[in-house]
C-alpha atoms as a PDB file:
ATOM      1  CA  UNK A   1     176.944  36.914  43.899  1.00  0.00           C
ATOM      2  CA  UNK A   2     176.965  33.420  42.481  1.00  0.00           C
ATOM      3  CA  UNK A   3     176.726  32.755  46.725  1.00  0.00           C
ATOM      4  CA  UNK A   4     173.037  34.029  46.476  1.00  0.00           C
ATOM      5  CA  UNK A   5     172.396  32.504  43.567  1.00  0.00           C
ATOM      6  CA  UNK A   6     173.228  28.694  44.292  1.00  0.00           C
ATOM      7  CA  UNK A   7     171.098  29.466  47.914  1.00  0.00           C
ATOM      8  CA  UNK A   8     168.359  31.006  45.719  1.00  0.00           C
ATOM      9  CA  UNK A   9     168.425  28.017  43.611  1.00  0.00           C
ATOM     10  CA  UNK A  10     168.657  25.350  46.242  1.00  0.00           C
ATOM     11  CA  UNK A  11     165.664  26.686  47.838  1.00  0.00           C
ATOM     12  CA  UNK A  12     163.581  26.317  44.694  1.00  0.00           C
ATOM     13  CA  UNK A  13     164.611  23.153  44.005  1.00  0.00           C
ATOM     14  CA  UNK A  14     164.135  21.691  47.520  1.00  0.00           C
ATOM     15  CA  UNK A  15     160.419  23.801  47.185  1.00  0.00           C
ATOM     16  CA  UNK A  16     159.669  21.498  43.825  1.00  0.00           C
ATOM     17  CA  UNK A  17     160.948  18.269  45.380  1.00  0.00           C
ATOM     18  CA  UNK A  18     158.403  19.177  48.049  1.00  0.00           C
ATOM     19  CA  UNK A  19     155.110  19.545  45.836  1.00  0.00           C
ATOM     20  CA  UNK A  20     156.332  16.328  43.771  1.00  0.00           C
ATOM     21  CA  UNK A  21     156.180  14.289  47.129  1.00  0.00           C
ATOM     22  CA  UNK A  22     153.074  15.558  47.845  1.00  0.00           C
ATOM     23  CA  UNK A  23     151.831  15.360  43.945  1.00  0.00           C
ATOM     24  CA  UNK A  24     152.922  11.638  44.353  1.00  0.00           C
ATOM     25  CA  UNK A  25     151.566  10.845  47.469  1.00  0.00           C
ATOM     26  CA  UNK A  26     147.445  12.325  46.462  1.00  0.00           C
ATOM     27  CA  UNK A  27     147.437  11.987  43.130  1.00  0.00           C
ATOM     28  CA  UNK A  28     144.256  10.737  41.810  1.00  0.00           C
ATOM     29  CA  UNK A  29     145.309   8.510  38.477  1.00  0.00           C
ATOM     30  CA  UNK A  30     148.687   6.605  38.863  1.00  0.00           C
ATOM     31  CA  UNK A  31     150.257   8.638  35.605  1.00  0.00           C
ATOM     32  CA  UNK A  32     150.094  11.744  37.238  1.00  0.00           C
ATOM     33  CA  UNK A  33     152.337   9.938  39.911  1.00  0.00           C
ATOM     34  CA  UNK A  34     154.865   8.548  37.672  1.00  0.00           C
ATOM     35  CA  UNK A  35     155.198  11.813  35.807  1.00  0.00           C
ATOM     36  CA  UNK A  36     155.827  13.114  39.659  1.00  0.00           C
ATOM     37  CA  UNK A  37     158.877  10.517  40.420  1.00  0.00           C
ATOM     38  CA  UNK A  38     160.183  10.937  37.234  1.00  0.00           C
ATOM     39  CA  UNK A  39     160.504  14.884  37.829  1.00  0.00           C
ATOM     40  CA  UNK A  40     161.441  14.266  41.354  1.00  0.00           C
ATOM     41  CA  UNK A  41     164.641  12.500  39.703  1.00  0.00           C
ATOM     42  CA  UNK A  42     165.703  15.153  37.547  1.00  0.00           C
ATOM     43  CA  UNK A  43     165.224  18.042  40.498  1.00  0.00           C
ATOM     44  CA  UNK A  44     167.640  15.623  42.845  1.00  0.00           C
ATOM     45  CA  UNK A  45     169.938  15.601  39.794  1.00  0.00           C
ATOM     46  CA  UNK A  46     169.642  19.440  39.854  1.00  0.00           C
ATOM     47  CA  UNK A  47     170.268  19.527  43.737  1.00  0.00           C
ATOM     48  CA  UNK A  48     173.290  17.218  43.443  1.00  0.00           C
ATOM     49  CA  UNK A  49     174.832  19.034  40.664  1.00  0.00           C
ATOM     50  CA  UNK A  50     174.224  22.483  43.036  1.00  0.00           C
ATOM     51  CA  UNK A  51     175.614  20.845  45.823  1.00  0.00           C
ATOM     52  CA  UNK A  52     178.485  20.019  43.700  1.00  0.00           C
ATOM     53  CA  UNK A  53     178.848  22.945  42.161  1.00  0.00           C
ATOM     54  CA  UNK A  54     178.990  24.907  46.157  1.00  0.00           C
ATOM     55  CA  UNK A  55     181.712  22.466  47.553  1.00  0.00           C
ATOM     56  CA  UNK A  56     184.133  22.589  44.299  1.00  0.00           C
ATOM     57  CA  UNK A  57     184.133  18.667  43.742  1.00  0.00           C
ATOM     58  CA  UNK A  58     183.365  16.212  40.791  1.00  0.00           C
ATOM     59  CA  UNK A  59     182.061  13.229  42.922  1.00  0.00           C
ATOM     60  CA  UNK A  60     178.394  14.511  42.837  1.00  0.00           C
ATOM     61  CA  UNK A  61     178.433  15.114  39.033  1.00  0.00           C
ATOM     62  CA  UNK A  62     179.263  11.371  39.188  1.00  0.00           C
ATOM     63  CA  UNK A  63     176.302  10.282  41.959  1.00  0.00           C
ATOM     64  CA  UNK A  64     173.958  12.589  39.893  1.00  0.00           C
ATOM     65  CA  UNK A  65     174.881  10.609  36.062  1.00  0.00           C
ATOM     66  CA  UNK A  66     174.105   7.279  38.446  1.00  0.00           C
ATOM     67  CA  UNK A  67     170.625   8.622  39.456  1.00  0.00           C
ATOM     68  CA  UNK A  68     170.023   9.981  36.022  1.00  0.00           C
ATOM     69  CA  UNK A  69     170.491   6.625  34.871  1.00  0.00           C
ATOM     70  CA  UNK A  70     168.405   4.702  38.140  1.00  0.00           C
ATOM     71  CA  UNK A  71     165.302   7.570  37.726  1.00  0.00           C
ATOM     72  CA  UNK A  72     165.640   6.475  33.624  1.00  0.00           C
ATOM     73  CA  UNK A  73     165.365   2.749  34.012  1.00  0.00           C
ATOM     74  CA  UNK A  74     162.575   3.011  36.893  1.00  0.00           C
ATOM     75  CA  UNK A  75     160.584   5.276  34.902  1.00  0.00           C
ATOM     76  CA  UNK A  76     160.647   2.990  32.027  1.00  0.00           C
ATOM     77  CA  UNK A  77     160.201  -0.235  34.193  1.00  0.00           C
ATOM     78  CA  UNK A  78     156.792   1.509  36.158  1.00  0.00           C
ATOM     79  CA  UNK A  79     155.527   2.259  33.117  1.00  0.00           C
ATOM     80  CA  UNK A  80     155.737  -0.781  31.398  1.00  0.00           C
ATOM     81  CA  UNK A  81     154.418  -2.510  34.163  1.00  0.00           C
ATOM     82  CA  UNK A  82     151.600  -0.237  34.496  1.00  0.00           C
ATOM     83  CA  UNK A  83     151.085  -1.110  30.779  1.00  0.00           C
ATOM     84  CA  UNK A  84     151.573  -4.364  30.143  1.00  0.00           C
ATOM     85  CA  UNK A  85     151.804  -6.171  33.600  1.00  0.00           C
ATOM     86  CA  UNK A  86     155.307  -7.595  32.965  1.00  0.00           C
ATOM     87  CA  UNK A  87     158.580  -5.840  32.940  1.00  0.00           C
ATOM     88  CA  UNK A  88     160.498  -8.249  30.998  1.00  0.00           C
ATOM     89  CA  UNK A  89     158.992 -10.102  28.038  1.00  0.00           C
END
């Protein structure tokens, strides 16, 4: 059972990575765009976790805590640079 539901889950994951590529790539104000990378981040985190969760081994929980913190940082620097024009004062 938990077989179908990891597939199950994979497949809606991959399906929102999908319409947060294309919500990045036409979006019409640049927000709506860095709202879409940022929630592209947290559905690979959910993918990597899955994945690590089907194979039985604690080396993805690791990768996904490093993209956590990469999707944090780069959401953080894009919008400050979308604000103020720097990154670092």
């Amino acid at each position: 059972m938990i077989t179908y539901a990891a597939i199950f889950a994979f497949g809606c994951f991959a399906l929102a990575v999908l319409m947060n590529l294309w919500k990045v790539l036409f979006a019409e104000e640049i927000a709506d765009r860095i709202l879409a990378l940022d929630t592209m981040f947290i559905n690979a985190i959910a993918l990597m976790v899955l994945y690590g969760i089907a194979l039985g081994t604690g080396i993805y929980f690791e990768a996904s805590m490093i993209i956590a913190m990469l999707g944090f940082v780069s959401t953080v620097a894009y919008a400050r640079f979308i604000l103020r024009g720097n990154i670092i004062e």
